[in-house]
C-alpha atoms as a PDB file:
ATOM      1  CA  UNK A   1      21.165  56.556  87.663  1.00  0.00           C
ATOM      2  CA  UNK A   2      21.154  53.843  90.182  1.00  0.00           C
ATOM      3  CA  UNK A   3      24.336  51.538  90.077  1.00  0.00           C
ATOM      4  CA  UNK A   4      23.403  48.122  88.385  1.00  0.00           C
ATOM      5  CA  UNK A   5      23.154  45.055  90.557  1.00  0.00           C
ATOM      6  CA  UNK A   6      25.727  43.054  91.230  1.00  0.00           C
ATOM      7  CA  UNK A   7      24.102  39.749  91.509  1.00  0.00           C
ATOM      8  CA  UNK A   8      22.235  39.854  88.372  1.00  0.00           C
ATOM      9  CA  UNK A   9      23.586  37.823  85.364  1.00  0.00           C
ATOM     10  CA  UNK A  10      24.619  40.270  82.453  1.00  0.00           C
ATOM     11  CA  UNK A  11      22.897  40.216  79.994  1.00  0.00           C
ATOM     12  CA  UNK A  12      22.411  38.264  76.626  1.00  0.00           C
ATOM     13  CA  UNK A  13      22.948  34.971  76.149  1.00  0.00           C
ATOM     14  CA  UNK A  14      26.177  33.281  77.847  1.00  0.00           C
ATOM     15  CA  UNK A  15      29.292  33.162  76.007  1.00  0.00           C
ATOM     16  CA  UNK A  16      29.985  29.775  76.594  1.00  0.00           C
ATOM     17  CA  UNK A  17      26.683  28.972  74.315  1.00  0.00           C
ATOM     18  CA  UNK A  18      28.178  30.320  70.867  1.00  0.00           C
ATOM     19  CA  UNK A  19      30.986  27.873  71.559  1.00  0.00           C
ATOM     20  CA  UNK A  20      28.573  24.937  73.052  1.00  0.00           C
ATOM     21  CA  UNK A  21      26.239  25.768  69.402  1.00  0.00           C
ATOM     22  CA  UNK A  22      29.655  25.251  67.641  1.00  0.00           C
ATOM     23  CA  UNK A  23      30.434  21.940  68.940  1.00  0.00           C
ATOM     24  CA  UNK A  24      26.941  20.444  68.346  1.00  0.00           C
ATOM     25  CA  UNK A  25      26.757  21.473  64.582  1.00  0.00           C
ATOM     26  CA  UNK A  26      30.409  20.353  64.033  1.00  0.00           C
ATOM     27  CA  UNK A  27      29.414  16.744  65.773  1.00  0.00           C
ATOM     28  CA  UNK A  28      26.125  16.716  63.716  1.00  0.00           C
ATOM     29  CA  UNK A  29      28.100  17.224  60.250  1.00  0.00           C
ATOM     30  CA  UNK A  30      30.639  14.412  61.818  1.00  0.00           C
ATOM     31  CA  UNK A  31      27.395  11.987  62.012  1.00  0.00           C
ATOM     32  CA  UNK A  32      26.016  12.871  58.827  1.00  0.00           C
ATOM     33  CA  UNK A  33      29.148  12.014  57.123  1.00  0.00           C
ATOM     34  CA  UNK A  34      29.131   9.089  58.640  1.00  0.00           C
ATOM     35  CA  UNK A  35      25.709   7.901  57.795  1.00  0.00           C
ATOM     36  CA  UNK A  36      26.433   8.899  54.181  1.00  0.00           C
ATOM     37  CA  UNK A  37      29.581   6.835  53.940  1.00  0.00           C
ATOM     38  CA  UNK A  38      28.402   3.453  55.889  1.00  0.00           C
ATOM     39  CA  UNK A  39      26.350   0.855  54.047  1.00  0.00           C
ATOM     40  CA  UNK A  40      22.679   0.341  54.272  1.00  0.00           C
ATOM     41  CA  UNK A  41      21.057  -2.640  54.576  1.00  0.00           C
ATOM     42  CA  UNK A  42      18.069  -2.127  52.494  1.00  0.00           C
ATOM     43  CA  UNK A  43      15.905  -4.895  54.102  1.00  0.00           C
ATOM     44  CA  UNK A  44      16.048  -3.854  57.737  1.00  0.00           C
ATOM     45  CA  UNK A  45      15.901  -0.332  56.569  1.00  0.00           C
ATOM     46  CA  UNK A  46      12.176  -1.699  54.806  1.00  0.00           C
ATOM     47  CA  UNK A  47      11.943  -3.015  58.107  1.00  0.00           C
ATOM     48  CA  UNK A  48      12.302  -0.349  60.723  1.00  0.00           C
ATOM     49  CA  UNK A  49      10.496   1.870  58.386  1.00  0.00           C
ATOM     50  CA  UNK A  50       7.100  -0.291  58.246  1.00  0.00           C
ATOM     51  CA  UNK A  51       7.912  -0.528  62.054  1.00  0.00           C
ATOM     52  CA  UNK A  52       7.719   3.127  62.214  1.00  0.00           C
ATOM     53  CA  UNK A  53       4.896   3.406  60.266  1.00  0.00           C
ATOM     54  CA  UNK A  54       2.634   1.329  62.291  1.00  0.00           C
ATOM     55  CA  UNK A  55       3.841   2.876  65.239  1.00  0.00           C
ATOM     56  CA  UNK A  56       3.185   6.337  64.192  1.00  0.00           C
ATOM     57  CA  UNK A  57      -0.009   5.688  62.025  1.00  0.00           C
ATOM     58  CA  UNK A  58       1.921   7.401  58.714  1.00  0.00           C
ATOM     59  CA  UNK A  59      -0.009   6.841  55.484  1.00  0.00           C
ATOM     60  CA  UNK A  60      -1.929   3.765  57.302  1.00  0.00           C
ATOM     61  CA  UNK A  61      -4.531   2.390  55.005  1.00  0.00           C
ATOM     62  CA  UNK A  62      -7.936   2.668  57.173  1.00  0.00           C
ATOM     63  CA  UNK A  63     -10.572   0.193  55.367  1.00  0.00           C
ATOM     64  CA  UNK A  64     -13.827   1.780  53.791  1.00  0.00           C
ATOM     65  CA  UNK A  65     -16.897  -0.501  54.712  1.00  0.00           C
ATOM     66  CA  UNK A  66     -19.720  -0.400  52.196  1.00  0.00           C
ATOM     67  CA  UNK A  67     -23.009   1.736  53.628  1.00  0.00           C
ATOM     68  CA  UNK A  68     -25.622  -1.071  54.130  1.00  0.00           C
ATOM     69  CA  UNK A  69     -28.269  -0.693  52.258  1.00  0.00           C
ATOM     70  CA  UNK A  70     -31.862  -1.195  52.776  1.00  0.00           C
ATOM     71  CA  UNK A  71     -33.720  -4.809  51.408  1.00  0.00           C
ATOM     72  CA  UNK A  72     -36.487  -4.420  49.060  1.00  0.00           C
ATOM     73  CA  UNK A  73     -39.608  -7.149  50.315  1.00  0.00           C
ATOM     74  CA  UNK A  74     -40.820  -7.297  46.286  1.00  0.00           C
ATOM     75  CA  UNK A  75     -37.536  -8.423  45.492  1.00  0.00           C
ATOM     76  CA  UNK A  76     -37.501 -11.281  48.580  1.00  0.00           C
ATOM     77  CA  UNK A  77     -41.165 -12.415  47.351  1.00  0.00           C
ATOM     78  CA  UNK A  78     -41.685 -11.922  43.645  1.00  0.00           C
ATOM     79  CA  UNK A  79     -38.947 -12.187  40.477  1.00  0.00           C
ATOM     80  CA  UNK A  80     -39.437 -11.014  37.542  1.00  0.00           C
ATOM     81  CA  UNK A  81     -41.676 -13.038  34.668  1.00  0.00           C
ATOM     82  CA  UNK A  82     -40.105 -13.579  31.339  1.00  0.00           C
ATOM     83  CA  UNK A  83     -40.086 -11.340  28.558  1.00  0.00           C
ATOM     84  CA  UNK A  84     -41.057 -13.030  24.988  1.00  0.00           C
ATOM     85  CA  UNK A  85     -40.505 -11.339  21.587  1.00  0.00           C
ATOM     86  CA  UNK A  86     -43.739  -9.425  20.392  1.00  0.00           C
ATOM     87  CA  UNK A  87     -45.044 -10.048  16.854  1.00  0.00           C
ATOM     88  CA  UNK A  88     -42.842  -6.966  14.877  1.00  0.00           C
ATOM     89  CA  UNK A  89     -39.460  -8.380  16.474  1.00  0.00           C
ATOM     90  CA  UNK A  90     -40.308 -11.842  15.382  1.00  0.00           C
ATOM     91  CA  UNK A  91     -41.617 -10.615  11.958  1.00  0.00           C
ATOM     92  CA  UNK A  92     -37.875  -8.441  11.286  1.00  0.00           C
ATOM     93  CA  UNK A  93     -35.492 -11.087  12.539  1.00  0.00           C
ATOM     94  CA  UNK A  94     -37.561 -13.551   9.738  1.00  0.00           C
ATOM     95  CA  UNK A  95     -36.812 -11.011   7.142  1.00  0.00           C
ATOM     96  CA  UNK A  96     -33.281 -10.415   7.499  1.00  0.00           C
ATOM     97  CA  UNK A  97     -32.807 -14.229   7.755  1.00  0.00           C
ATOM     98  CA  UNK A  98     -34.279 -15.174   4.979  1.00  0.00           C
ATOM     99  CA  UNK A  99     -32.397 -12.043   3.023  1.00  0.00           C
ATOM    100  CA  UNK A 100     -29.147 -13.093   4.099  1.00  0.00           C
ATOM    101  CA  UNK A 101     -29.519 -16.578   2.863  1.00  0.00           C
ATOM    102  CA  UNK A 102     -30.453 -15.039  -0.654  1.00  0.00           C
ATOM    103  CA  UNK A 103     -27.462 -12.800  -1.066  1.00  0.00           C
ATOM    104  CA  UNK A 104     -25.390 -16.058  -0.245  1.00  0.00           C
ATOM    105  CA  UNK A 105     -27.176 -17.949  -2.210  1.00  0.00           C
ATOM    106  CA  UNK A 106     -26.577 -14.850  -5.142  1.00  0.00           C
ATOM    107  CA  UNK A 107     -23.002 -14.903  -3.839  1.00  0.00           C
ATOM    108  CA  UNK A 108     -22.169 -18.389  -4.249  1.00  0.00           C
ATOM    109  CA  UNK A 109     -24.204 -19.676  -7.453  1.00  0.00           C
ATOM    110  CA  UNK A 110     -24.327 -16.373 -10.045  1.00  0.00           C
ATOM    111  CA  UNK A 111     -20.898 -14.970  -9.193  1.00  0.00           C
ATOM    112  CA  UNK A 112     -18.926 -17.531 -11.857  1.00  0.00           C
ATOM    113  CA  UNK A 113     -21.737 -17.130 -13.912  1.00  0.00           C
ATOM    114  CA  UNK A 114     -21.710 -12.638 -14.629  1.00  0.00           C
ATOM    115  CA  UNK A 115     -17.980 -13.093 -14.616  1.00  0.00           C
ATOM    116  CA  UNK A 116     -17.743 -15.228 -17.393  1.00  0.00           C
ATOM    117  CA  UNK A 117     -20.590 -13.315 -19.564  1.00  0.00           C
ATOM    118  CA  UNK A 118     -18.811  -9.939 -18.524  1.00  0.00           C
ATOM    119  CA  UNK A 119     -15.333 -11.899 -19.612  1.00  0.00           C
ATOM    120  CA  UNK A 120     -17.357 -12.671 -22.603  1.00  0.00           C
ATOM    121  CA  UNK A 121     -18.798  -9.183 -23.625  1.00  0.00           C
ATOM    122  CA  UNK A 122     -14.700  -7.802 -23.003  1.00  0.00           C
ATOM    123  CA  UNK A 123     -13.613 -10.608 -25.579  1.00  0.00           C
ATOM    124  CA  UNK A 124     -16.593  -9.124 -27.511  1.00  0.00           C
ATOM    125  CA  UNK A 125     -15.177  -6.187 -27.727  1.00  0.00           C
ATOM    126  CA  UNK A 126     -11.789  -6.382 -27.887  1.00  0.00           C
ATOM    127  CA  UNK A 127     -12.663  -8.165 -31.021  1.00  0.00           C
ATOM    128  CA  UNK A 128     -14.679  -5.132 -32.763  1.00  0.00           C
ATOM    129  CA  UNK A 129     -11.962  -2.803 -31.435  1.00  0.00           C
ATOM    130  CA  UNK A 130      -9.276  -4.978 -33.499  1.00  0.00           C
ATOM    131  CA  UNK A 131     -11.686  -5.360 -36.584  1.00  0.00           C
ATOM    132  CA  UNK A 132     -11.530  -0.820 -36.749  1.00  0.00           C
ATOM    133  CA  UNK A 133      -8.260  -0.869 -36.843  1.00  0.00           C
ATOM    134  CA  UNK A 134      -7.433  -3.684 -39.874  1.00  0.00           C
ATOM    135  CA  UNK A 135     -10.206  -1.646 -41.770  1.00  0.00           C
ATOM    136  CA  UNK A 136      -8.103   1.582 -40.823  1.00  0.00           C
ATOM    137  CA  UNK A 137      -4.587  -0.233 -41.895  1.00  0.00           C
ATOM    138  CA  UNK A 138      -6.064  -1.991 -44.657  1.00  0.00           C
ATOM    139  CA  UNK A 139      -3.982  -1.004 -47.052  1.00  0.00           C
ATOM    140  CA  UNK A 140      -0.572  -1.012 -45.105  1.00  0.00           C
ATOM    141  CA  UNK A 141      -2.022  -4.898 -44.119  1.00  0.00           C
ATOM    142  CA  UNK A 142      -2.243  -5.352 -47.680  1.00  0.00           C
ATOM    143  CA  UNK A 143       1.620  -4.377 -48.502  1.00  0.00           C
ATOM    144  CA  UNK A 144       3.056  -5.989 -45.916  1.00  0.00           C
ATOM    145  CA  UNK A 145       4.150  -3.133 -43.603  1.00  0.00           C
ATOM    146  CA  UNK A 146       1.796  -3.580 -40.545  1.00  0.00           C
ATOM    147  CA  UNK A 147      -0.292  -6.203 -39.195  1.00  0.00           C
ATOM    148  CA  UNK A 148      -3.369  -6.340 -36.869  1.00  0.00           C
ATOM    149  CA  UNK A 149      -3.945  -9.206 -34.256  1.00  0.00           C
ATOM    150  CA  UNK A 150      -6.354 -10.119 -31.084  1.00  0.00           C
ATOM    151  CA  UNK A 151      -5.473 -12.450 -28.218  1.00  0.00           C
ATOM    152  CA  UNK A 152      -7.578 -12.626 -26.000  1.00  0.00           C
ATOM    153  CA  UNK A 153      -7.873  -9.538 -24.145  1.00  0.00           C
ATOM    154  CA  UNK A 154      -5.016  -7.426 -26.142  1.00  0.00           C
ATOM    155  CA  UNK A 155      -4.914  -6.104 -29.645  1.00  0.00           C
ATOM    156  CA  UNK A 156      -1.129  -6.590 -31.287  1.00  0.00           C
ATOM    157  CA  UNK A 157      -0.644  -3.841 -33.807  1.00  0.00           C
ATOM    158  CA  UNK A 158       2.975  -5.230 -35.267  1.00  0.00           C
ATOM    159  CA  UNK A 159       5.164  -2.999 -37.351  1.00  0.00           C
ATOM    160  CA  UNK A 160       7.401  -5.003 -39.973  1.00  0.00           C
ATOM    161  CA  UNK A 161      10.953  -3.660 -40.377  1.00  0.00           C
ATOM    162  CA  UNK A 162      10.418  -3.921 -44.288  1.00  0.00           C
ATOM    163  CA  UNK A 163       9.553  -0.015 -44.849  1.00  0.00           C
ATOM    164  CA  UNK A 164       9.601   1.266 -41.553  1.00  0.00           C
ATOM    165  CA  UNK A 165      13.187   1.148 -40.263  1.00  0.00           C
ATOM    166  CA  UNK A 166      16.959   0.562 -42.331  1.00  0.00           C
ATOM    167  CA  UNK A 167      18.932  -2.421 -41.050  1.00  0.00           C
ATOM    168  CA  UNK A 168      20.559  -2.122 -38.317  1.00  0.00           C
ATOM    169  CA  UNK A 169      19.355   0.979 -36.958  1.00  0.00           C
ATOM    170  CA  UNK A 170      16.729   2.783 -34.737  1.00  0.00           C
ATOM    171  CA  UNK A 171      15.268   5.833 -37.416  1.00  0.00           C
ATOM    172  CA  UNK A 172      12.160   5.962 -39.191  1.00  0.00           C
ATOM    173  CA  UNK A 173      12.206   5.242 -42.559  1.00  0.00           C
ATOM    174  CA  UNK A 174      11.576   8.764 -44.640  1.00  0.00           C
ATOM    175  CA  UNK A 175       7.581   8.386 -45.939  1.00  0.00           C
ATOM    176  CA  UNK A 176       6.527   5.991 -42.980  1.00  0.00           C
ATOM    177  CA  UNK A 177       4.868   8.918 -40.806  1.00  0.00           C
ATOM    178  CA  UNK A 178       1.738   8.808 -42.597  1.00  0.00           C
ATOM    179  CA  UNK A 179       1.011   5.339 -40.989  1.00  0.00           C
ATOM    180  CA  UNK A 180       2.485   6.020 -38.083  1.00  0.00           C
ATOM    181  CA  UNK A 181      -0.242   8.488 -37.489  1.00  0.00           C
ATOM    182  CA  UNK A 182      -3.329   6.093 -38.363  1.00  0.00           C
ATOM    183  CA  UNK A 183      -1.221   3.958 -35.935  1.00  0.00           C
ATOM    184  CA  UNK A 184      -1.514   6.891 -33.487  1.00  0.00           C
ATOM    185  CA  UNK A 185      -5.186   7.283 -34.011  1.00  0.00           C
ATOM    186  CA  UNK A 186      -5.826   3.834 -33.491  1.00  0.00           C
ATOM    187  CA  UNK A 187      -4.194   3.226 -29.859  1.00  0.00           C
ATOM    188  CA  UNK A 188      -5.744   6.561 -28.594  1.00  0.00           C
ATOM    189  CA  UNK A 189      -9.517   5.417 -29.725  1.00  0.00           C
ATOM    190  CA  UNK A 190      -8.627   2.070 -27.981  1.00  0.00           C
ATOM    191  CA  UNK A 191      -8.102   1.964 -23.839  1.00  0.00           C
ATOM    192  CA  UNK A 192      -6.388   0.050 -21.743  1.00  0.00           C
ATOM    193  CA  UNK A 193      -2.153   0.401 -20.991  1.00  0.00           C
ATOM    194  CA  UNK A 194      -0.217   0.787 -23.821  1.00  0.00           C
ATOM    195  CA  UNK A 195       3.449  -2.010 -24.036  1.00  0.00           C
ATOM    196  CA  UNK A 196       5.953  -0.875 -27.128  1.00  0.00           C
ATOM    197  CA  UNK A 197       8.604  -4.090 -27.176  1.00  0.00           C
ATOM    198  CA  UNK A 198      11.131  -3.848 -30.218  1.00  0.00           C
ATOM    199  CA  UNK A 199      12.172  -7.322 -31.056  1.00  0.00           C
ATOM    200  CA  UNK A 200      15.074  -8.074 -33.298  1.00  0.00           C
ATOM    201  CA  UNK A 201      16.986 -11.441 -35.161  1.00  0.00           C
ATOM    202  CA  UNK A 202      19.011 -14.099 -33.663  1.00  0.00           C
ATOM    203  CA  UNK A 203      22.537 -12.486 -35.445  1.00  0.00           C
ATOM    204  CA  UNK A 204      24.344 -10.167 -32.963  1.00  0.00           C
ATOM    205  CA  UNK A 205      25.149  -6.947 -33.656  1.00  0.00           C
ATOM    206  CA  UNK A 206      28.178  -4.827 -32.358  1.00  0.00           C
ATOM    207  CA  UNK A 207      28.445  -0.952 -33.830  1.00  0.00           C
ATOM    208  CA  UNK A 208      29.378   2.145 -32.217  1.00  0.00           C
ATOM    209  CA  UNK A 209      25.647   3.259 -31.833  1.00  0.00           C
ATOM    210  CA  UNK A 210      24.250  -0.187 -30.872  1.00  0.00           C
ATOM    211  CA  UNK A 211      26.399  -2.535 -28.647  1.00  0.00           C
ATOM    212  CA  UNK A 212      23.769  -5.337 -28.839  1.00  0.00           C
ATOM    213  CA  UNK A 213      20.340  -6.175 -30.270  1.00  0.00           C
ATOM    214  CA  UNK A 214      19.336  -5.073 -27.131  1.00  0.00           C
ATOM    215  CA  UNK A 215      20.310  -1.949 -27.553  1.00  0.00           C
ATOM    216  CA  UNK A 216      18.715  -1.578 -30.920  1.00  0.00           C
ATOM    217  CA  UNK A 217      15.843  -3.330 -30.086  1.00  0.00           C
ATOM    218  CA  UNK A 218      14.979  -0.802 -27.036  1.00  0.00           C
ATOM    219  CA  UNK A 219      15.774   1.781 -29.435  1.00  0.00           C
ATOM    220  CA  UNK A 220      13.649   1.127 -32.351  1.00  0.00           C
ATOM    221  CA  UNK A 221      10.844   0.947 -29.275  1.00  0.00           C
ATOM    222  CA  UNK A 222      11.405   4.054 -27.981  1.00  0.00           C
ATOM    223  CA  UNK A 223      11.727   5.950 -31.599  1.00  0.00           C
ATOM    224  CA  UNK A 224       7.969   4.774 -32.002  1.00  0.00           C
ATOM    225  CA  UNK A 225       6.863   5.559 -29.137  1.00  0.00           C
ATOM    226  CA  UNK A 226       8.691   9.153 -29.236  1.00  0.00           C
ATOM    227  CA  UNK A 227       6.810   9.620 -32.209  1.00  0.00           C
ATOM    228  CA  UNK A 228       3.365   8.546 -30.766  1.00  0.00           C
ATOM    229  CA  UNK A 229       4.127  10.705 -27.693  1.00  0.00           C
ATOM    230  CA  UNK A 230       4.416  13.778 -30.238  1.00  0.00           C
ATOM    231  CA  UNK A 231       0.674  13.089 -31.779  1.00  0.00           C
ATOM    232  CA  UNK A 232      -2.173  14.959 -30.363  1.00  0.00           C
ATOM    233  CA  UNK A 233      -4.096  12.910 -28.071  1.00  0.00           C
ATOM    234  CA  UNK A 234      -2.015  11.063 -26.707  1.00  0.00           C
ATOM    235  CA  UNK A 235      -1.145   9.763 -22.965  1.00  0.00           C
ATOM    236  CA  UNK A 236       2.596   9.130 -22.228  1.00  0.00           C
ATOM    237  CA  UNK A 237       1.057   7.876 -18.850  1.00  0.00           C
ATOM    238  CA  UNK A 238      -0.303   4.665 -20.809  1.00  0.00           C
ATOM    239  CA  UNK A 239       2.762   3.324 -21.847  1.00  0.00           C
ATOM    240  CA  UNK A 240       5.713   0.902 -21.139  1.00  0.00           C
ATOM    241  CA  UNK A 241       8.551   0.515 -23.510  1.00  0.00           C
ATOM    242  CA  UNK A 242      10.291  -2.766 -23.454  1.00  0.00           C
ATOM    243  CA  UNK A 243      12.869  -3.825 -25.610  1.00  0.00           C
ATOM    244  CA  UNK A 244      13.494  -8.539 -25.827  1.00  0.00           C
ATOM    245  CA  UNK A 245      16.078  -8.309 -28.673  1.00  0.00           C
ATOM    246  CA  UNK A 246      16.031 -12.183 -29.854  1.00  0.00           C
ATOM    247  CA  UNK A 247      14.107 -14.149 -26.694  1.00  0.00           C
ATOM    248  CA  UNK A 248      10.862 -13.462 -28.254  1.00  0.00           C
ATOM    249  CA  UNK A 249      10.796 -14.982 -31.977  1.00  0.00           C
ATOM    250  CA  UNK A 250       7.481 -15.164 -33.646  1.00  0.00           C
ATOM    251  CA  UNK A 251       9.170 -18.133 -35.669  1.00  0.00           C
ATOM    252  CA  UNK A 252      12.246 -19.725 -35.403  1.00  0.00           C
ATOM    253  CA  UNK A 253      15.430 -17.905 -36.875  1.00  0.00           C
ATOM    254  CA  UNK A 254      16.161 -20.162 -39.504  1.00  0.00           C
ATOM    255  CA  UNK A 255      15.889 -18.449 -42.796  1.00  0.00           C
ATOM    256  CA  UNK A 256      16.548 -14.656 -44.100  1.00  0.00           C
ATOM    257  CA  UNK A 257      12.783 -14.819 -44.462  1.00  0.00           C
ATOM    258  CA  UNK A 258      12.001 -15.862 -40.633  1.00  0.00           C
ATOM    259  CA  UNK A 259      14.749 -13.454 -39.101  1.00  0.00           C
ATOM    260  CA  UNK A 260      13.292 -10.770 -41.318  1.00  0.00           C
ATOM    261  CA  UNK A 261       9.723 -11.722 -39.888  1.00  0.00           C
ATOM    262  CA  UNK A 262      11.209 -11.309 -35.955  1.00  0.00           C
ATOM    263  CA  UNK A 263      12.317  -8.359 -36.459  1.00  0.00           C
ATOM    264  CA  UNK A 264       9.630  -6.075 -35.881  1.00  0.00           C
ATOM    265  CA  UNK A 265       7.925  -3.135 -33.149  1.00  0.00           C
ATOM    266  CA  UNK A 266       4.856  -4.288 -31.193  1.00  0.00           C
ATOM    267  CA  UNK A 267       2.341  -1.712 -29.596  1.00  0.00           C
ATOM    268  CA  UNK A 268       0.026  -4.354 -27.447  1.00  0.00           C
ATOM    269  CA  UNK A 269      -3.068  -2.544 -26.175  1.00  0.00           C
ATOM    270  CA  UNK A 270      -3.501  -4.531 -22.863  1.00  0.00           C
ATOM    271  CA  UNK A 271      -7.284  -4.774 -21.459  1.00  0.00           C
ATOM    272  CA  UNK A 272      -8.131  -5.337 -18.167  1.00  0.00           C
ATOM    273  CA  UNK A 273      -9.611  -8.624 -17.162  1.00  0.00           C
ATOM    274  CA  UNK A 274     -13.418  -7.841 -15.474  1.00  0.00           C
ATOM    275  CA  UNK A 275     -13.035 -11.518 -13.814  1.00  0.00           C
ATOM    276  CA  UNK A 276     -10.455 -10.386 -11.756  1.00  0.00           C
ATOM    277  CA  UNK A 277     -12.268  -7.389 -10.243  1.00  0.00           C
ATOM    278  CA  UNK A 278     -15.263  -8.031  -8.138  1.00  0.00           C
ATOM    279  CA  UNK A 279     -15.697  -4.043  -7.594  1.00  0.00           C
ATOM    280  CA  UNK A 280     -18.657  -4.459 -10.315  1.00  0.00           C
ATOM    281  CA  UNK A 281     -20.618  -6.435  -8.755  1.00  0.00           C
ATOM    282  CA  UNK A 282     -23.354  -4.969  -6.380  1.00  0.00           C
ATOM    283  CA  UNK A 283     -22.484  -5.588  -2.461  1.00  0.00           C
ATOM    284  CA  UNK A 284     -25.477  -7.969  -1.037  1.00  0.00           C
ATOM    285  CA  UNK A 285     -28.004  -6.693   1.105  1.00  0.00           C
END
């Protein structure tokens, strides 16, 4: 083998470049900390950086011109001529003018007028329904135990305390199911929501089983209606139970005769009032 030359650099990189490599990334780390340390001023930062960008061309907005387009010589000498309605347009827009004006006129004049005849034929009716049931009590009218009422839109069946419950409580006197059950028959044959209220005297009352006439008044209510609920036919849905001890006299509490006449159990069937609800009538065309 020939002996190597003596002139010729050996070879591989230098050593002196590992340490020169060193030195750079040690003074780049020194800048960078630096940088990341000193504060930035945000506008001249905005500044150099637009600078940059419009000496560089980054993300520079080039306009868009529109392609010309060619120029139509019928539109530069002639225009268009008017278009008028043809016979059939002219002929609809007449009809559904003149049936718009009708339905207001329907809307504004006959409305009052079916409400109060439908009002009417409910009154009607409430009436009859109240007339079945006195035939159906008649002879409980007759003694004194029930009695049968319409105002306007309700029918007040009222149950006397005389036979039906013992002073000062909330049972049912022992032979007073049998009109109970007519009772029962009655408000299921009639529709509409159902109220039970149990009204009572203006003397208080204070026992272990009734602290007030409140108390015994929303009890006696809810033993009739308990016994209702148990009848075949019936729709616990339909009622409300309410109980006004003395706020609700019939007449005023002055006699054994009057307080015996407020205390009582009244099942109001409640009717709905058709002038209230303008679902019934037709929607204009």
């Amino acid at each position: 083998m020939a002996d190597e030359c003596p002139k010729c650099p050996p070879v591989g990189a230098p050593v002196w470049l590992a340490t020169f490599a060193d030195l750079m990334s040690l003074l780049m780390c020194f800048f960078i900390l630096l940088l990341s340390m000193a504060t930035m001023d945000a506008k001249k930062f905005k500044k150099m950086s637009d600078e940059m960008q419009d000496a560089f061309g980054v993300q520079k907005d080039v306009p868009a011109y529109d392609v010309p387009m060619g120029t139509s010589i019928i539109a530069q000498h002639f225009s268009p001529a008017p278009t008028e309605p043809t016979p059939l347009e002219e002929v609809k827009q007449t009809t559904q003018q003149r049936s718009t004006t009708l339905a207001e006129d329907i809307d504004e004049n006959n409305i009052e007028e079916i409400e109060q005849k439908l009002l009417q034929k409910k009154l009607e009716e409430v009436q009859e329904q109240a007339k079945k049931i006195k035939e159906s009590l008649k002879d409980e009218i007759k003694q004194g135990l029930v009695s049968v009422d319409a105002v306007n839109l309700n029918i007040i069946i009222r149950i006397e305390e005389r036979g039906s419950f013992p002073s000062g409580t909330a049972v049912l006197k022992a032979g007073f199911e049998p009109v109970m059950k007519k009772i029962s028959a009655a408000v299921n044959d009639s529709p509409g929501k159902v109220h039970v209220a149990g009204h009572s005297d203006d003397i208080p009352i204070s026992t272990q089983t009734y602290r007030s006439n409140w108390e015994l008044s929303a009890s006696r209510a809810v033993t009739v209606s308990h016994f209702l609920f148990e009848q075949s036919g019936t729709d616990p849905t339909r009622f409300v139970i309410e109980g006004y001890a003395d706020t609700k006299p019939l007449v005023p509490n002055k006699t054994q005769e009057d307080r015996a006449k407020n205390r009582r159990v009244e099942i109001v069937v409640m009717q709905d009032d058709p002038s209230l609800s303008r679902e019934q009538f037709p929607p204009a065309e």
